[in-house]
Protein backbone atom coordinates (compact mmCIF):
# COMPACT_ATOMS: atom_id res chain seq x y z
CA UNK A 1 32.28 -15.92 33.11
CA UNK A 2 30.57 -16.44 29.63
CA UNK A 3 29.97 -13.87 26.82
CA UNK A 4 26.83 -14.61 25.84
CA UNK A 5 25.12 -12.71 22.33
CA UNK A 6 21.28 -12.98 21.26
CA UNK A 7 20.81 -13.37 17.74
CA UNK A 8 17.34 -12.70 16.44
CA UNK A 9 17.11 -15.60 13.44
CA UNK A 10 13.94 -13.81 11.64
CA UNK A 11 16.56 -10.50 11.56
CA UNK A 12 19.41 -12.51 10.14
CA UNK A 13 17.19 -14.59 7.71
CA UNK A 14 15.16 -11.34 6.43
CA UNK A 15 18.63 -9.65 5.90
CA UNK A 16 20.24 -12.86 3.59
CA UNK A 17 16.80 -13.31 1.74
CA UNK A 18 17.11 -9.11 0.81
CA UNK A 19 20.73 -9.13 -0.13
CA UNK A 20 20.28 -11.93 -2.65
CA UNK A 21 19.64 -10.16 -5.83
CA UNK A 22 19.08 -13.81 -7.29
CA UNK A 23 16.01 -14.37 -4.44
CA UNK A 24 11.87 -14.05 -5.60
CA UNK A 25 11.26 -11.69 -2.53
CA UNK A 26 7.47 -12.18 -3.15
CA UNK A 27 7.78 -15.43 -3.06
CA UNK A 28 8.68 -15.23 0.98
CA UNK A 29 6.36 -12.24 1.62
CA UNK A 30 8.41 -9.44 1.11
CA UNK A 31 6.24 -6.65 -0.46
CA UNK A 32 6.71 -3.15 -2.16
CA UNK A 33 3.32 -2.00 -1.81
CA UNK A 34 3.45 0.49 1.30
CA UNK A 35 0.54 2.56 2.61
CA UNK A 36 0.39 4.84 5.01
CA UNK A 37 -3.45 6.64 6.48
CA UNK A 38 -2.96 9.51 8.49
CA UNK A 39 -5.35 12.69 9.31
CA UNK A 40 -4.71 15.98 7.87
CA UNK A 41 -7.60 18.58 8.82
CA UNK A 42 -11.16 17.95 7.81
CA UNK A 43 -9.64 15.29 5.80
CA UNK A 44 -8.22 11.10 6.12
CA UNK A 45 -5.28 10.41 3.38
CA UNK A 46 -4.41 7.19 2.35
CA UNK A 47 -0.96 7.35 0.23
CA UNK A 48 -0.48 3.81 -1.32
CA UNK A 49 3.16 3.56 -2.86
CA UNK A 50 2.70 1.09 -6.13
CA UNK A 51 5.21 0.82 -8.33
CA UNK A 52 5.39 -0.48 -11.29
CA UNK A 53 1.60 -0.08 -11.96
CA UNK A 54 -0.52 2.38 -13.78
CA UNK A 55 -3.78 4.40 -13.16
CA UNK A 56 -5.61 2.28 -15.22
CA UNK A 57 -3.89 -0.88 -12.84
CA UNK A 58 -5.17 0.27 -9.80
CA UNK A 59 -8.73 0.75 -8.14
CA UNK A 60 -10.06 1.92 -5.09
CA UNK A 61 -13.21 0.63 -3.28
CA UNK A 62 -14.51 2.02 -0.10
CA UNK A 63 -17.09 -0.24 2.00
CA UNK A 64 -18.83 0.91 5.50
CA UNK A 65 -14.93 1.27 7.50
CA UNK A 66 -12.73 -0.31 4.91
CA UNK A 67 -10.45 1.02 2.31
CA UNK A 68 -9.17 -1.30 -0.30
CA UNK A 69 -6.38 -0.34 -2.89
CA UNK A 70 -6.28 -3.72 -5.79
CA UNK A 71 -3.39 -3.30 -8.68
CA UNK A 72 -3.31 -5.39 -11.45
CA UNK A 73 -0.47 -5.57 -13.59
CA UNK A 74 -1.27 -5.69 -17.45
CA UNK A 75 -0.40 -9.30 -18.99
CA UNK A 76 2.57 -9.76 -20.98
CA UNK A 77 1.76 -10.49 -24.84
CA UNK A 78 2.23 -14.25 -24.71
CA UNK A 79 3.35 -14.46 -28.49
CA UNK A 80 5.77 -12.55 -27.91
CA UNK A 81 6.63 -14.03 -24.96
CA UNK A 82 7.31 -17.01 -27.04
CA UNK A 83 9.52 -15.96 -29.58
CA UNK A 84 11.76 -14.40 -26.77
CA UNK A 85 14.78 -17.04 -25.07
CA UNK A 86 14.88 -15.58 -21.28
CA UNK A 87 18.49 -15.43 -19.64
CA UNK A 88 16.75 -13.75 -16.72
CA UNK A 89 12.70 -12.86 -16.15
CA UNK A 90 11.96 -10.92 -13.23
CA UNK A 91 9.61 -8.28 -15.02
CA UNK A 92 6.14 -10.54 -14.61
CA UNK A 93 2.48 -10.09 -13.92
CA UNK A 94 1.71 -9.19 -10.57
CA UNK A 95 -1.04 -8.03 -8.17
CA UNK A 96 -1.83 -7.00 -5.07
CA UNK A 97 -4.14 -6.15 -2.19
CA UNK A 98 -4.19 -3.65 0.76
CA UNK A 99 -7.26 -3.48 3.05
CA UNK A 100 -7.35 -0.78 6.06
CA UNK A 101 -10.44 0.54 8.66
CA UNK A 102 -10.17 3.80 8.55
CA UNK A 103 -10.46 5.01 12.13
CA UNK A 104 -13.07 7.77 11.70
CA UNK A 105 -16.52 8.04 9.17
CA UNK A 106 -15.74 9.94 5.78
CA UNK A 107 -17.51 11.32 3.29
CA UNK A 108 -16.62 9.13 0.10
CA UNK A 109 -19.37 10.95 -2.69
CA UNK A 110 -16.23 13.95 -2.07
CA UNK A 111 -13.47 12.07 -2.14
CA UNK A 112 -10.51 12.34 -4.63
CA UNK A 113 -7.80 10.22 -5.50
CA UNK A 114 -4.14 11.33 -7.51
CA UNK A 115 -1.97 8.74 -9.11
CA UNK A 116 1.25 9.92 -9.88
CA UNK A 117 5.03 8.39 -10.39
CA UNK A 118 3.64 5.29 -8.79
CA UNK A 119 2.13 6.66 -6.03
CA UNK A 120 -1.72 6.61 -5.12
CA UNK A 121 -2.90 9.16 -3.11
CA UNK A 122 -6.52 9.35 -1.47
CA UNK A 123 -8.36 12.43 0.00
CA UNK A 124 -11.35 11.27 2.01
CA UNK A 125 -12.78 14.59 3.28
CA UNK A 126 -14.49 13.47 7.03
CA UNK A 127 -18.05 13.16 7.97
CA UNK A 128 -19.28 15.82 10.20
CA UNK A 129 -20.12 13.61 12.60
CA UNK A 130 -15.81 12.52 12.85
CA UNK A 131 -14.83 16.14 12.89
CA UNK A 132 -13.48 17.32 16.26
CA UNK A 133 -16.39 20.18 17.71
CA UNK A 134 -15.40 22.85 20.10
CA UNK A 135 -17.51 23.46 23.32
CA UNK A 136 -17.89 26.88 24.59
CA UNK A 137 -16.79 27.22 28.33
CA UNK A 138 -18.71 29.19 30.24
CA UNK A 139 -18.01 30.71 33.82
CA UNK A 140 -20.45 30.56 36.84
């Protein structure tokens, strides 16, 4: 009888490309910008974990369904860029996008957003029309 083993190549190649300090994760779609939506009472919360970036880095545009988080990284002085001699550059301009339907209708004149420590959080209090109503029960 033969041993057999499945080895998931996508698994193996994910875990090489992360354990090479050396290795431009971006470059093979690796990204640190997380976000998570989830409900929390009357309200939706979008938490957007961007670091690296500022307040001033980051906007937040909300159209019909969609939520979307942009950062843009300030540019690096390019004079002084010049002058330098790089042994190793791995602090560059960057950007990013994150787009997400959020599953119920919100209110966005009331809604709030906190950056702090590189993370973006968004309190998008829901329509009245999204929040849950309670139906009396009445017996016969």
């Amino acid at each position: 009888m033969r041993n057999f083993s499945i080895v998931n190549p996508w698994a193996v190649m994910r875990r090489s490309l992360l354990d090479d300090e050396d290795m431009n994760l971006s470059e093979w779609g690796v990204d640190d910008i997380q976000m998570d939506v989830y409900e929390e009472g009357d309200n939706v919360i979008v938490k957007v974990k961007a670091p690296g970036f500022s307040k001033e880095e980051v906007d937040v545009s909300l159209e019909k369904d969609t939520i979307t988080v942009v950062g843009k990284s300030s540019d690096v002085n390019e004079e002084d860029d010049k002058k330098r001699k790089y042994y190793r550059k791995e602090i560059v301009k960057k950007s990013f996008t994150r787009s997400c339907a959020l599953p119920v209708d919100v209110v966005p004149e009331n809604s709030k957003a906190n950056f702090q420590d590189g993370v973006l959080v968004i309190t998008l209090p829901k329509s009245e029309e999204s929040k849950p109503k309670k139906i009396k029960v009445e017996l016969d």
